[in-house]
PDB file of N, CA and C in Angstrom:
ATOM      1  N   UNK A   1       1.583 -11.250  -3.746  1.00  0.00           N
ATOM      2  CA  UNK A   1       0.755 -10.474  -2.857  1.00  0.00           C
ATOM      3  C   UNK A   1      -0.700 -10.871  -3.044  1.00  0.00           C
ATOM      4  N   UNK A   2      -1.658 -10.618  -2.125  1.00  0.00           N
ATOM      5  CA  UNK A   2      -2.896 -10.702  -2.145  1.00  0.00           C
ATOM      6  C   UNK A   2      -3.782  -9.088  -2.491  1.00  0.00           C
ATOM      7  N   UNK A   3      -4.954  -8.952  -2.856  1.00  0.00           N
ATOM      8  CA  UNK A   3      -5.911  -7.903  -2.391  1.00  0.00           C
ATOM      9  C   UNK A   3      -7.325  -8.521  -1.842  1.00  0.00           C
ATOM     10  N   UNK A   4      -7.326  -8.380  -0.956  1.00  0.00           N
ATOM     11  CA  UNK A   4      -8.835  -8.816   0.329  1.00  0.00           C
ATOM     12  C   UNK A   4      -8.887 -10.408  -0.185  1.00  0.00           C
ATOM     13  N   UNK A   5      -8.090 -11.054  -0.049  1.00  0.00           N
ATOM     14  CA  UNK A   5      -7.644 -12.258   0.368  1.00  0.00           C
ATOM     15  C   UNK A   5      -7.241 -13.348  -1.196  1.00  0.00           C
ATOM     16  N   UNK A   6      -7.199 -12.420  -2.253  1.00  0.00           N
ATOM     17  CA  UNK A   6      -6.947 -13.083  -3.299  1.00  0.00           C
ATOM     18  C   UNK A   6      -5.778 -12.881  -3.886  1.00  0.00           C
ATOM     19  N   UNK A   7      -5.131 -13.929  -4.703  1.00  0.00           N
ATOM     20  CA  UNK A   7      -3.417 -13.662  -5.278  1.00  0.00           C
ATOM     21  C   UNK A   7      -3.942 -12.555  -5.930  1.00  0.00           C
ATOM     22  N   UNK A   8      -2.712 -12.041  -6.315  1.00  0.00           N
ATOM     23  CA  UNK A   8      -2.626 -10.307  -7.102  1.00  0.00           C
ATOM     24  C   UNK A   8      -1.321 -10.243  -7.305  1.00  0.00           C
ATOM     25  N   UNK A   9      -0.624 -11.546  -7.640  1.00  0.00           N
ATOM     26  CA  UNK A   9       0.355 -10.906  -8.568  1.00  0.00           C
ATOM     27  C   UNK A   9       2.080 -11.161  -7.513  1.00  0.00           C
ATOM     28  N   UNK A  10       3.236 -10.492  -8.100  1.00  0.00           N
ATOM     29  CA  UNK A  10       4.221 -10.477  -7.081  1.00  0.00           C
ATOM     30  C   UNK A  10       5.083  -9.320  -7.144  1.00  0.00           C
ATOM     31  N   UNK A  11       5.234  -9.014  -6.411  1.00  0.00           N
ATOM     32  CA  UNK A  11       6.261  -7.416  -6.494  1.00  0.00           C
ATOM     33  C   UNK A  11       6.857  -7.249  -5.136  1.00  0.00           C
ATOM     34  N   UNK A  12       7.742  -6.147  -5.631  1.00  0.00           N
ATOM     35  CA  UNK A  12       8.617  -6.022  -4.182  1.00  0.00           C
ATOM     36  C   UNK A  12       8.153  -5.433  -3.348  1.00  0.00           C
ATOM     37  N   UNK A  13       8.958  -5.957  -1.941  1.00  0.00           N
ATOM     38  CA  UNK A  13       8.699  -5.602  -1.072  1.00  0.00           C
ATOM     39  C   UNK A  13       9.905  -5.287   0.077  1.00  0.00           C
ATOM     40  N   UNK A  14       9.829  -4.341   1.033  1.00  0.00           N
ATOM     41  CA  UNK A  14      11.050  -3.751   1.503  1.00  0.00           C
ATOM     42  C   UNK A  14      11.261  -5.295   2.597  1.00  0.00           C
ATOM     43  N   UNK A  15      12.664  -5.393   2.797  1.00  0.00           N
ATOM     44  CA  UNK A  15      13.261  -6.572   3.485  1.00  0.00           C
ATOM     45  C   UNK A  15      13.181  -5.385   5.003  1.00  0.00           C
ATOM     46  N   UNK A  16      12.769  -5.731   6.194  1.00  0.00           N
ATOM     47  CA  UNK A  16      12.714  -5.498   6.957  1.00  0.00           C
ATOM     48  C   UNK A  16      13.953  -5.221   8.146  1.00  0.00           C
ATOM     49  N   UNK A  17      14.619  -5.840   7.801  1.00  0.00           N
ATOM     50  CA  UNK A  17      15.788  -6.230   8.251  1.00  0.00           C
ATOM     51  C   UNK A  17      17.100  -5.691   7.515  1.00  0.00           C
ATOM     52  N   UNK A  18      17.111  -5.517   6.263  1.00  0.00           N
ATOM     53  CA  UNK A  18      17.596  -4.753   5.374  1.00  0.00           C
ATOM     54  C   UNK A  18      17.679  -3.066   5.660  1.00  0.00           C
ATOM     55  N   UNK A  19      16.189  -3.038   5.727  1.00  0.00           N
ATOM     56  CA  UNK A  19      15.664  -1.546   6.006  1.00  0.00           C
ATOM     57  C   UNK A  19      16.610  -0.735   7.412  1.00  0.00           C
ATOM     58  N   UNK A  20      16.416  -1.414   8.409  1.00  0.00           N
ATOM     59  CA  UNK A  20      16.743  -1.250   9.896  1.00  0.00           C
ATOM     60  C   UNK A  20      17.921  -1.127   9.553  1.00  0.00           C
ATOM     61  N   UNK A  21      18.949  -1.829   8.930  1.00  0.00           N
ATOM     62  CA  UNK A  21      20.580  -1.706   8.682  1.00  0.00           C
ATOM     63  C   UNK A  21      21.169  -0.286   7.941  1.00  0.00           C
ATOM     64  N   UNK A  22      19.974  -0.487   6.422  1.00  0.00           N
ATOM     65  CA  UNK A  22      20.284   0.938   6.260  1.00  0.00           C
ATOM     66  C   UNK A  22      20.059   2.148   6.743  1.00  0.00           C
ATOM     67  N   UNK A  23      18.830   2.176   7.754  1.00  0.00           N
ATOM     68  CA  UNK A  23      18.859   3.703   8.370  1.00  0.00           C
ATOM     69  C   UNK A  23      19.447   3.522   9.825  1.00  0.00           C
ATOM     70  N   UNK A  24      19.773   2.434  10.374  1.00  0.00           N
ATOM     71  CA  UNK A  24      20.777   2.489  11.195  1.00  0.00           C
ATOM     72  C   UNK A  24      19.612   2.469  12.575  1.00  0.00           C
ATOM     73  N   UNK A  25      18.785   2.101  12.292  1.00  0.00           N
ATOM     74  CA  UNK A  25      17.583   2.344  13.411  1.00  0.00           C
ATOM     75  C   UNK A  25      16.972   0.440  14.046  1.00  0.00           C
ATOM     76  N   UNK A  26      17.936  -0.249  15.033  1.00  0.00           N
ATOM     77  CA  UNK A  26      17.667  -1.858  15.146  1.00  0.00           C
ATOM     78  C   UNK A  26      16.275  -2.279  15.376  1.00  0.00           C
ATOM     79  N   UNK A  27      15.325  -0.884  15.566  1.00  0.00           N
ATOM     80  CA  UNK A  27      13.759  -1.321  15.893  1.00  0.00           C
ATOM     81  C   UNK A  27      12.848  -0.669  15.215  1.00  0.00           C
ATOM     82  N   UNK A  28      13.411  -0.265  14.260  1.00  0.00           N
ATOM     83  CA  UNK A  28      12.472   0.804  13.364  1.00  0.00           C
ATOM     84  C   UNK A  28      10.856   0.083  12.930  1.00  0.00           C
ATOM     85  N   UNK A  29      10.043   0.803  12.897  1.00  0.00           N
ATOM     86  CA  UNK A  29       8.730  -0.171  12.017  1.00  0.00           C
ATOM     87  C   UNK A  29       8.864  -0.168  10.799  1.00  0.00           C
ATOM     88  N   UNK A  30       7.757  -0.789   9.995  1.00  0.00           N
ATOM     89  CA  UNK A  30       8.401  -0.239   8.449  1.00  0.00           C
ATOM     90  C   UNK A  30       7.597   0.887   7.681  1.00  0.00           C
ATOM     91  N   UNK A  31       8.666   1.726   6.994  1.00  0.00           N
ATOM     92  CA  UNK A  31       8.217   3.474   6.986  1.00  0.00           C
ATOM     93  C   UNK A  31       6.749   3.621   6.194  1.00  0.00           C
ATOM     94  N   UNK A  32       6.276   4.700   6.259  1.00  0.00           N
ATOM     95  CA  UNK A  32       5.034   4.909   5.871  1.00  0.00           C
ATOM     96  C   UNK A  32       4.827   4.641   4.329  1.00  0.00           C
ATOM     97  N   UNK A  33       3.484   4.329   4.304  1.00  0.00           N
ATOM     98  CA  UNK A  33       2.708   3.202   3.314  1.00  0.00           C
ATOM     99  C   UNK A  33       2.902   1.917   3.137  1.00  0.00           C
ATOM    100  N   UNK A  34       3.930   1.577   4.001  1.00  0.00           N
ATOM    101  CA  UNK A  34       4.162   0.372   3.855  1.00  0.00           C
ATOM    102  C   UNK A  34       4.147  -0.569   5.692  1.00  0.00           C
ATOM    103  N   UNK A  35       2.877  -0.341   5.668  1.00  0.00           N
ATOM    104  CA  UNK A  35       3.042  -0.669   7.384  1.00  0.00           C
ATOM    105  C   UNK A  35       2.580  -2.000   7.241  1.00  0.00           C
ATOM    106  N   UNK A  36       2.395  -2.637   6.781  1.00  0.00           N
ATOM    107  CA  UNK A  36       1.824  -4.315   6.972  1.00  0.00           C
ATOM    108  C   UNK A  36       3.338  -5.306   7.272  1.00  0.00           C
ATOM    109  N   UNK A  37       3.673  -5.697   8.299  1.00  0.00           N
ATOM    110  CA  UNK A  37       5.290  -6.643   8.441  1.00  0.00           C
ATOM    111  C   UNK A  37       4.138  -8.034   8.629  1.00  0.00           C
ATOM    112  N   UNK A  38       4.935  -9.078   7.535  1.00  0.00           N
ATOM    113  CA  UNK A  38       4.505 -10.460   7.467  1.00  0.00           C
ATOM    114  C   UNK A  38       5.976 -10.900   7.657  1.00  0.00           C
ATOM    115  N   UNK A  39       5.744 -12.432   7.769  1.00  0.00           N
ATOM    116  CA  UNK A  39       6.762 -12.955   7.261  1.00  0.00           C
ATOM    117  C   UNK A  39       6.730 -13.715   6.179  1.00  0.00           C
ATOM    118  N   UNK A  40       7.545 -13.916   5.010  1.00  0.00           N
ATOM    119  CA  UNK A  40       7.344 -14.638   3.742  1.00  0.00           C
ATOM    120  C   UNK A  40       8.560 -14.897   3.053  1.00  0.00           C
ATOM    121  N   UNK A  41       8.464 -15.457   1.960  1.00  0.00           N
ATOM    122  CA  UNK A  41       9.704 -16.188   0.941  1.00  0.00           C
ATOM    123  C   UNK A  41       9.520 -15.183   0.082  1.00  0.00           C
ATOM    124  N   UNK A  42      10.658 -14.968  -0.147  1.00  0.00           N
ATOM    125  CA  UNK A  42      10.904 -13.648  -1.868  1.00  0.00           C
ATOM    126  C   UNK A  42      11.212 -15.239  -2.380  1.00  0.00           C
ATOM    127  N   UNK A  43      11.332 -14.437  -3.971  1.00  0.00           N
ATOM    128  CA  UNK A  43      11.414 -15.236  -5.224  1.00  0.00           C
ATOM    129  C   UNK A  43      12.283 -15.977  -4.999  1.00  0.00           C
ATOM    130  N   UNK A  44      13.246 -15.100  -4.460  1.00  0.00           N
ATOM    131  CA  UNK A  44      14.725 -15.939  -4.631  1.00  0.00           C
ATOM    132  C   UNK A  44      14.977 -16.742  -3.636  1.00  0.00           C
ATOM    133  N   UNK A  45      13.975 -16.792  -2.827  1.00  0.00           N
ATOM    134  CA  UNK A  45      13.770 -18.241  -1.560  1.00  0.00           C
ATOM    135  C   UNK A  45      14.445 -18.075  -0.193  1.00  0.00           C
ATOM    136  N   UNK A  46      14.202 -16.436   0.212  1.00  0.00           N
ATOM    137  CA  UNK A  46      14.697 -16.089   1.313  1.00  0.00           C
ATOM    138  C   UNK A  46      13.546 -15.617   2.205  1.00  0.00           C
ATOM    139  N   UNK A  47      13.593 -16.229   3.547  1.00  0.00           N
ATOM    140  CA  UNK A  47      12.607 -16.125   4.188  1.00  0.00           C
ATOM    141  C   UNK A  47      12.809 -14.957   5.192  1.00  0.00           C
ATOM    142  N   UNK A  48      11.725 -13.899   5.325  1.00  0.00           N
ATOM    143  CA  UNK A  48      12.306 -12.673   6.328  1.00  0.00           C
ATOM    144  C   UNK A  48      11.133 -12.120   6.439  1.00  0.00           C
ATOM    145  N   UNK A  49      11.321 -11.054   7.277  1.00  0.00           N
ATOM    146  CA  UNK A  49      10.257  -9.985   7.504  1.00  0.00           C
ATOM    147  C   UNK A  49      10.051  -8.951   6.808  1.00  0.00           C
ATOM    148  N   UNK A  50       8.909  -8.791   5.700  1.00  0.00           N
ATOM    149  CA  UNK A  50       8.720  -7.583   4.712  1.00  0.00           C
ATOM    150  C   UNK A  50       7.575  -6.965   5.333  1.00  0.00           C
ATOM    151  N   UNK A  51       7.959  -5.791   4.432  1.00  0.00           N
ATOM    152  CA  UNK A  51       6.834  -4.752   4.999  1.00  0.00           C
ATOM    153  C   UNK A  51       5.926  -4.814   3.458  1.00  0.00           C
ATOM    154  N   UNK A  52       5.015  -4.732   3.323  1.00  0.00           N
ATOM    155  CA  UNK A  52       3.750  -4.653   2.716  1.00  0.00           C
ATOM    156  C   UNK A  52       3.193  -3.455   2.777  1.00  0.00           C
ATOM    157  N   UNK A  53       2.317  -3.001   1.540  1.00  0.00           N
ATOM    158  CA  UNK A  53       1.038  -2.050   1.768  1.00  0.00           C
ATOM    159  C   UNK A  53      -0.195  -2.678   2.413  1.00  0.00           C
ATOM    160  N   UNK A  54      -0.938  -2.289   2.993  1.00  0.00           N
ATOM    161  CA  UNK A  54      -2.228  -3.323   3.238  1.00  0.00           C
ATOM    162  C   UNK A  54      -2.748  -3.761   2.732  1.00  0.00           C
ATOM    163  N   UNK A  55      -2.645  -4.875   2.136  1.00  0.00           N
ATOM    164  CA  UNK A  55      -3.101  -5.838   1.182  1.00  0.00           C
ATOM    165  C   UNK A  55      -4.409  -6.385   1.333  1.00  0.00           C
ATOM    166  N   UNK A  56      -5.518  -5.677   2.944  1.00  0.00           N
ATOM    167  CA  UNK A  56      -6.674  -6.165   2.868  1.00  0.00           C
ATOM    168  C   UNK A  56      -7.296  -4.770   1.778  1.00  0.00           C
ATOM    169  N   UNK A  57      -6.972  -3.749   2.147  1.00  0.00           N
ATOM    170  CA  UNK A  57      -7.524  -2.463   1.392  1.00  0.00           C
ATOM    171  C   UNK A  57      -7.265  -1.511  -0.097  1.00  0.00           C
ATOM    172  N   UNK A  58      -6.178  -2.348  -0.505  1.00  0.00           N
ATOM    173  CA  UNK A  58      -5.462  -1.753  -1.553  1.00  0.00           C
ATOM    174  C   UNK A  58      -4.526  -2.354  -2.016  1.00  0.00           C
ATOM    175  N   UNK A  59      -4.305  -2.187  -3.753  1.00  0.00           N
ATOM    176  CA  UNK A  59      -3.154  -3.084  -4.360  1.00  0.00           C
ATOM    177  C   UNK A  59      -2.060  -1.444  -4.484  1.00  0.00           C
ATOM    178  N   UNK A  60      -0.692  -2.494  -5.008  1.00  0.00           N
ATOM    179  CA  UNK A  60       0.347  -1.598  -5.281  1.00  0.00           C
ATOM    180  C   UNK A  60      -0.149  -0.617  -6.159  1.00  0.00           C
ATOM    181  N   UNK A  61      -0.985  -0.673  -7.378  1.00  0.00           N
ATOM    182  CA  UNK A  61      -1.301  -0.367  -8.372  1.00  0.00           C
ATOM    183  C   UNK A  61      -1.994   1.154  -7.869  1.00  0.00           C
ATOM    184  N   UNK A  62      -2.881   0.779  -7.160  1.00  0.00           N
ATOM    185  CA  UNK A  62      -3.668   2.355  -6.504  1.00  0.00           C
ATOM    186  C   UNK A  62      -2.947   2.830  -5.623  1.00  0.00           C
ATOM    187  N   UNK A  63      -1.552   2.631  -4.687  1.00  0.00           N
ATOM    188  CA  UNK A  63      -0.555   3.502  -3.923  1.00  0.00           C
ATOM    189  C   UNK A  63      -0.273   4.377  -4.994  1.00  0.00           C
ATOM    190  N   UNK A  64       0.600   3.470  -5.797  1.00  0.00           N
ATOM    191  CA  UNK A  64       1.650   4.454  -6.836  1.00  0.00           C
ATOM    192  C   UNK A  64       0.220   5.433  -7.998  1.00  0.00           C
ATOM    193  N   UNK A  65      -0.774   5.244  -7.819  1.00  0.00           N
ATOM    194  CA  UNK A  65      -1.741   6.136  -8.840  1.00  0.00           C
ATOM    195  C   UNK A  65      -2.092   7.228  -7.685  1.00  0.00           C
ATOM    196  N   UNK A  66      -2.003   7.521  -6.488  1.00  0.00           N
ATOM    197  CA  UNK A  66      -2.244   8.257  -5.680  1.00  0.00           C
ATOM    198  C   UNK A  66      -1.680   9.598  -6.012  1.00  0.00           C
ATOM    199  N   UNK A  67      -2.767  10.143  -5.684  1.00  0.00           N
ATOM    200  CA  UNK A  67      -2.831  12.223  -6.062  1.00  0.00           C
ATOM    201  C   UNK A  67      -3.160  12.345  -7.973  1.00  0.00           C
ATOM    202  N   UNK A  68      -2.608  11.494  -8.846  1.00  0.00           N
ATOM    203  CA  UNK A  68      -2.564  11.353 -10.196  1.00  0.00           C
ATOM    204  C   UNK A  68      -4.353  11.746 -10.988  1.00  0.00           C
ATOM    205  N   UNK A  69      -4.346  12.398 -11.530  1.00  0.00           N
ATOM    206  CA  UNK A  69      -5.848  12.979 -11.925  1.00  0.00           C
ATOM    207  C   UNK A  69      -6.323  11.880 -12.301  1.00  0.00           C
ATOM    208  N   UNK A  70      -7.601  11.298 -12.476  1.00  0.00           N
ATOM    209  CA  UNK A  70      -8.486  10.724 -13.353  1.00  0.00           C
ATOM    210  C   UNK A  70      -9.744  11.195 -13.559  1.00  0.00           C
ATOM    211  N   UNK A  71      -9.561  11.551 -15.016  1.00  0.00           N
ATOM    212  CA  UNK A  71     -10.680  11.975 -15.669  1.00  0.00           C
ATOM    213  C   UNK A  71     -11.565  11.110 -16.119  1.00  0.00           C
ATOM    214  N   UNK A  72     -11.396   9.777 -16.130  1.00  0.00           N
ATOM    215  CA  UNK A  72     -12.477   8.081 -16.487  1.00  0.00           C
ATOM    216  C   UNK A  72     -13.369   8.666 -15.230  1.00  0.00           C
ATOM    217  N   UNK A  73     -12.622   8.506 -13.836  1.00  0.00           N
ATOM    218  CA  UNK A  73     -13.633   8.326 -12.636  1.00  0.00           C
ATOM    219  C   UNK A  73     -12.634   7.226 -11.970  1.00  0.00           C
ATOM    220  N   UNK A  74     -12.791   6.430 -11.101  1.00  0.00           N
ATOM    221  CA  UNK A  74     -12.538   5.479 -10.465  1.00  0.00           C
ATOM    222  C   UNK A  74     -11.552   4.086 -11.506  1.00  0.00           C
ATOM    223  N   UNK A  75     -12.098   4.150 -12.942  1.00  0.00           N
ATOM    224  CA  UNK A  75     -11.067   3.586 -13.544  1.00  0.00           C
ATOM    225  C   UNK A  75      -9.987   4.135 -13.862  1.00  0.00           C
ATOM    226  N   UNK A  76      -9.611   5.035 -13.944  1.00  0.00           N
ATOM    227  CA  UNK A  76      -8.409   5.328 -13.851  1.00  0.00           C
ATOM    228  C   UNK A  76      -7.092   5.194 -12.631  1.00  0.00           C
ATOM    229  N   UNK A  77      -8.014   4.291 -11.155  1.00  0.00           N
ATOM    230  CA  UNK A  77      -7.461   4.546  -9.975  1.00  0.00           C
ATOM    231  C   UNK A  77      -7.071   2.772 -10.304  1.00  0.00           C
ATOM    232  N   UNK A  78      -5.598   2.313  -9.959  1.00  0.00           N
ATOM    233  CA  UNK A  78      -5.670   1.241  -9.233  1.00  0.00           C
ATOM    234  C   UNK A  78      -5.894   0.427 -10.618  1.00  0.00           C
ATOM    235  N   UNK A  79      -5.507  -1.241  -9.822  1.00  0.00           N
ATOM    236  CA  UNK A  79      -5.674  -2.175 -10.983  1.00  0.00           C
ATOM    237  C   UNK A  79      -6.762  -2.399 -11.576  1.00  0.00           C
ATOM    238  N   UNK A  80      -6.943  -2.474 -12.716  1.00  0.00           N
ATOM    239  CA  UNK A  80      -7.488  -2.667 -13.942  1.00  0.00           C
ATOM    240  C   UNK A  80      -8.780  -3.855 -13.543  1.00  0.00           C
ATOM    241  N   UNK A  81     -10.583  -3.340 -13.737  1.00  0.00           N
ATOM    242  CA  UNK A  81     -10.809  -4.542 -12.824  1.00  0.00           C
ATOM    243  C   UNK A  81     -11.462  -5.086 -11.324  1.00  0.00           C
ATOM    244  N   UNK A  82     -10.666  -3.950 -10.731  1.00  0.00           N
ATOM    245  CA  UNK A  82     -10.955  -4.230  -9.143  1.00  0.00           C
ATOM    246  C   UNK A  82     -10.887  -2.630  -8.443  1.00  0.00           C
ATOM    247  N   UNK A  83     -11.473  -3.135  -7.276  1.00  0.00           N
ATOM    248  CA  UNK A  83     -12.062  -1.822  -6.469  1.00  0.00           C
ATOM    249  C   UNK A  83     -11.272  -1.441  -5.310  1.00  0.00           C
ATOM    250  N   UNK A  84     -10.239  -1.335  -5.827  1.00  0.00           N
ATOM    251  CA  UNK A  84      -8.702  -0.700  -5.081  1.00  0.00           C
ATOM    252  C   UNK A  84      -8.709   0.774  -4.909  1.00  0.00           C
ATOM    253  N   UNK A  85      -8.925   1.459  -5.411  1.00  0.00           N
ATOM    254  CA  UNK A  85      -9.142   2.760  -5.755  1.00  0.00           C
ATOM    255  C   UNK A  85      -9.808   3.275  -6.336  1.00  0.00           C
ATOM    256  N   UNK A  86     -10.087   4.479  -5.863  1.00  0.00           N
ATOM    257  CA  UNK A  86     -11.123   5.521  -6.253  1.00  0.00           C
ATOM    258  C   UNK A  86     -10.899   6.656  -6.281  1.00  0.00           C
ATOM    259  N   UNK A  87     -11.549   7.451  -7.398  1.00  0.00           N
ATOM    260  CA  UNK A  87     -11.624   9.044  -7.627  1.00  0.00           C
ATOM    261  C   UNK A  87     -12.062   9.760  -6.894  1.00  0.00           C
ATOM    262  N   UNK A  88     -11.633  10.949  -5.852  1.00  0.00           N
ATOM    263  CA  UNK A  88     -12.318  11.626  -5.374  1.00  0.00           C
ATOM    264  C   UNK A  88     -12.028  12.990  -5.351  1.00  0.00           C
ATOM    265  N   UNK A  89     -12.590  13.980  -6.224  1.00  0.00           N
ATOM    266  CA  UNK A  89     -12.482  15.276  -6.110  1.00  0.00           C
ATOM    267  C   UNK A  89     -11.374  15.540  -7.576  1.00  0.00           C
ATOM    268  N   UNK A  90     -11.565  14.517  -8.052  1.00  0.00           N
ATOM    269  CA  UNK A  90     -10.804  14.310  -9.450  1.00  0.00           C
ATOM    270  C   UNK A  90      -9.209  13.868  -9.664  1.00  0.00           C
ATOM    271  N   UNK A  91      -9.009  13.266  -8.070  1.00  0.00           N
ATOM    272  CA  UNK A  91      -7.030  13.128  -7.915  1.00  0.00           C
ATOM    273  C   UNK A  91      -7.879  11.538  -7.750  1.00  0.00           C
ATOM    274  N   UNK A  92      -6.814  10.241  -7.390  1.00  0.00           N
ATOM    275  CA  UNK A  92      -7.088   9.004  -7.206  1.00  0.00           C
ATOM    276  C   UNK A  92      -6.491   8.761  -5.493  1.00  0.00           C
ATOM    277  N   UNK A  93      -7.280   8.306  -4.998  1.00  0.00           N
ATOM    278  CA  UNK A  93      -6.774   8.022  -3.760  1.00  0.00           C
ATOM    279  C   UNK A  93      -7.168   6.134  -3.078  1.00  0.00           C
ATOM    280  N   UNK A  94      -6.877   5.880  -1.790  1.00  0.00           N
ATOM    281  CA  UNK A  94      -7.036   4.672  -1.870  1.00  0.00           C
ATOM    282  C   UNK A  94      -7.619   4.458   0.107  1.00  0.00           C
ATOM    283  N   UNK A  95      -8.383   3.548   0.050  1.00  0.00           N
ATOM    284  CA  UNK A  95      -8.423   3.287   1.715  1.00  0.00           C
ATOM    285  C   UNK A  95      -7.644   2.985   2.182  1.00  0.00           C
ATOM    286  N   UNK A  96      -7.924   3.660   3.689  1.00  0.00           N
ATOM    287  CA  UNK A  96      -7.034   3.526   4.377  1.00  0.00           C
ATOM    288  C   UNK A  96      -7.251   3.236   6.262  1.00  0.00           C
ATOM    289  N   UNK A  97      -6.656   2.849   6.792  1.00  0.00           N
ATOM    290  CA  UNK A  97      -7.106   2.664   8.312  1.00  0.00           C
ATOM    291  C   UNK A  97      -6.262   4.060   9.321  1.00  0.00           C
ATOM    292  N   UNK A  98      -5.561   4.362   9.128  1.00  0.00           N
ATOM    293  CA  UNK A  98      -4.611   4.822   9.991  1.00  0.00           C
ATOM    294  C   UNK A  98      -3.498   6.099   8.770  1.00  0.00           C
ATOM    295  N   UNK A  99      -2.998   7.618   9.107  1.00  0.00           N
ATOM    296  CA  UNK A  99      -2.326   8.125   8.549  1.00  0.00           C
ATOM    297  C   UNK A  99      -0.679   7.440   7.786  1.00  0.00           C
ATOM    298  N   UNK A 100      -0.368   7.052   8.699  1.00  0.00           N
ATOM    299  CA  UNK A 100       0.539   6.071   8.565  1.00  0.00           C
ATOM    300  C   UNK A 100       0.779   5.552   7.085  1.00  0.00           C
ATOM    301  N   UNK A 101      -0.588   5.048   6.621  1.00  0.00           N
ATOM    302  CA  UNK A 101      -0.776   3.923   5.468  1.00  0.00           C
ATOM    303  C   UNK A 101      -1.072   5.011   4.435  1.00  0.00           C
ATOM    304  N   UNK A 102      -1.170   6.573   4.723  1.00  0.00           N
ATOM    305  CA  UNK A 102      -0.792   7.358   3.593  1.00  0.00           C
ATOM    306  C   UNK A 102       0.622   8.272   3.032  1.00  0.00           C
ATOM    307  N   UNK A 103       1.820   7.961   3.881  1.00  0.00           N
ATOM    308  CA  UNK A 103       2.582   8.909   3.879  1.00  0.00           C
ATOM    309  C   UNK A 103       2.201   9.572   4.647  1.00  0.00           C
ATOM    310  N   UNK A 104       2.743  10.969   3.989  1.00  0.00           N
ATOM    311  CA  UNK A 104       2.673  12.515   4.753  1.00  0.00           C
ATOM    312  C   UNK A 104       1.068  13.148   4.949  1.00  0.00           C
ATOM    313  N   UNK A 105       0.225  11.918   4.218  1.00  0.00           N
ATOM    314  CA  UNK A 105      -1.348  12.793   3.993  1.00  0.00           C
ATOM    315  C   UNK A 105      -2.272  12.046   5.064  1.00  0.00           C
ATOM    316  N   UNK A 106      -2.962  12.125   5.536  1.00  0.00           N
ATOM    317  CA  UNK A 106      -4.361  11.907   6.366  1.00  0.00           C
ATOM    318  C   UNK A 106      -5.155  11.214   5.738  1.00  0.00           C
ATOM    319  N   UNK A 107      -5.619  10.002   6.994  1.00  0.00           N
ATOM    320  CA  UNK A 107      -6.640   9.111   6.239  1.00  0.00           C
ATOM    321  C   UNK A 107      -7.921   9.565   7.132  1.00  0.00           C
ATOM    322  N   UNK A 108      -8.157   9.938   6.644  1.00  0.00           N
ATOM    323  CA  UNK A 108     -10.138  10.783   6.730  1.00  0.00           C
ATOM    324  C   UNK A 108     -11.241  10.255   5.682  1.00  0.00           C
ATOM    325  N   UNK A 109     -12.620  10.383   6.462  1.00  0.00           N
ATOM    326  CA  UNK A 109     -13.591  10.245   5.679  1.00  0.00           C
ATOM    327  C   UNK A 109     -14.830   9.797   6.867  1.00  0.00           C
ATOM    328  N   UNK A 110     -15.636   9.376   6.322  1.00  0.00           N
ATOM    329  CA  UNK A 110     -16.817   8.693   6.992  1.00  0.00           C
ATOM    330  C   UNK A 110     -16.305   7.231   7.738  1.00  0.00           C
ATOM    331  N   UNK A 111     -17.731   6.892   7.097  1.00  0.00           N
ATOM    332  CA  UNK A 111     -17.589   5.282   7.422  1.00  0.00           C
ATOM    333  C   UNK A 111     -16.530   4.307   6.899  1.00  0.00           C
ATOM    334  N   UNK A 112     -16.077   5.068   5.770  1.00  0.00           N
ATOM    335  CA  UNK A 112     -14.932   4.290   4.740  1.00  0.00           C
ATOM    336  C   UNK A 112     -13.728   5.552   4.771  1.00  0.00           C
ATOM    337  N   UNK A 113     -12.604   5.220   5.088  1.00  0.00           N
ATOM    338  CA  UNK A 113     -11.324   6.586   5.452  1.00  0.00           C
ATOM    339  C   UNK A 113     -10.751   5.782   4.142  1.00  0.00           C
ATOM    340  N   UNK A 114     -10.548   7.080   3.305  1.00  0.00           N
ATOM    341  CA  UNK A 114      -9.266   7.198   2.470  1.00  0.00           C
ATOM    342  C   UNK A 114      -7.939   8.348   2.970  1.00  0.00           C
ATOM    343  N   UNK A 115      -7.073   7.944   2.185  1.00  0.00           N
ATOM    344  CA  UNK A 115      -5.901   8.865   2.021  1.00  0.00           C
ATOM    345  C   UNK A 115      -6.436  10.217   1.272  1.00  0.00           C
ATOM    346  N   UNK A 116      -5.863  10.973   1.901  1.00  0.00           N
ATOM    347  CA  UNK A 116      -6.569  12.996   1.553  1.00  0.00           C
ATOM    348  C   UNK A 116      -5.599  13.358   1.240  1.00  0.00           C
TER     349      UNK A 116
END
């Protein structure tokens, strides 16, 4: 995966096509937080359509730290390092463009929208 255009590492990602079979839905998008569909090679050298987090605004690292307290501030949000996430109101949350890219929560804010 990338974050704002640099490698970051490799982790999973939902098979697109996979997804659609198991919920039985042939046009489904791919479900919330994970709205980015590329196409790419997994490890194991299969080429398909995955769904992604938005990899211009956020690593895996600050999804899964989302709502989680940090008492550091902003280091406690997200990979170790980089400006993936941030503290706000003392939970960790992450940018966002669209509700969608938070789950069940709202992406609000100013000029810069995070997940609420």
């Amino acid at each position: 995966m990338t974050f704002r255009g640099a490698p970051h590492g490799t982790y999973c990602a939902l098979d697109l096509l996979s997804y659609r079979a198991a919920t039985g839905m042939p046009v489904a998008p791919c479900p919330n937080r994970m709205v980015a569909m590329q196409e790419a090679m997994s490890t194991g050298g299969v080429r398909g359509t995955y769904c992604f987090i938005e990899q211009s605004l956020t690593t895996c690292e600050a999804v899964l730290d989302f709502r989680n307290t940090c008492p550091s501030g902003n280091d406690d949000c997200g990979a170790e390092a980089l400006d993936d996430g941030v503290c706000q109101a003392g939970t960790c949350t992450y940018e966002c463009t669209g509700n969608r890219e938070c789950g069940t929560e709202n992406c609000a804010g100013g000029a810069t929208t995070y997940c609420q």
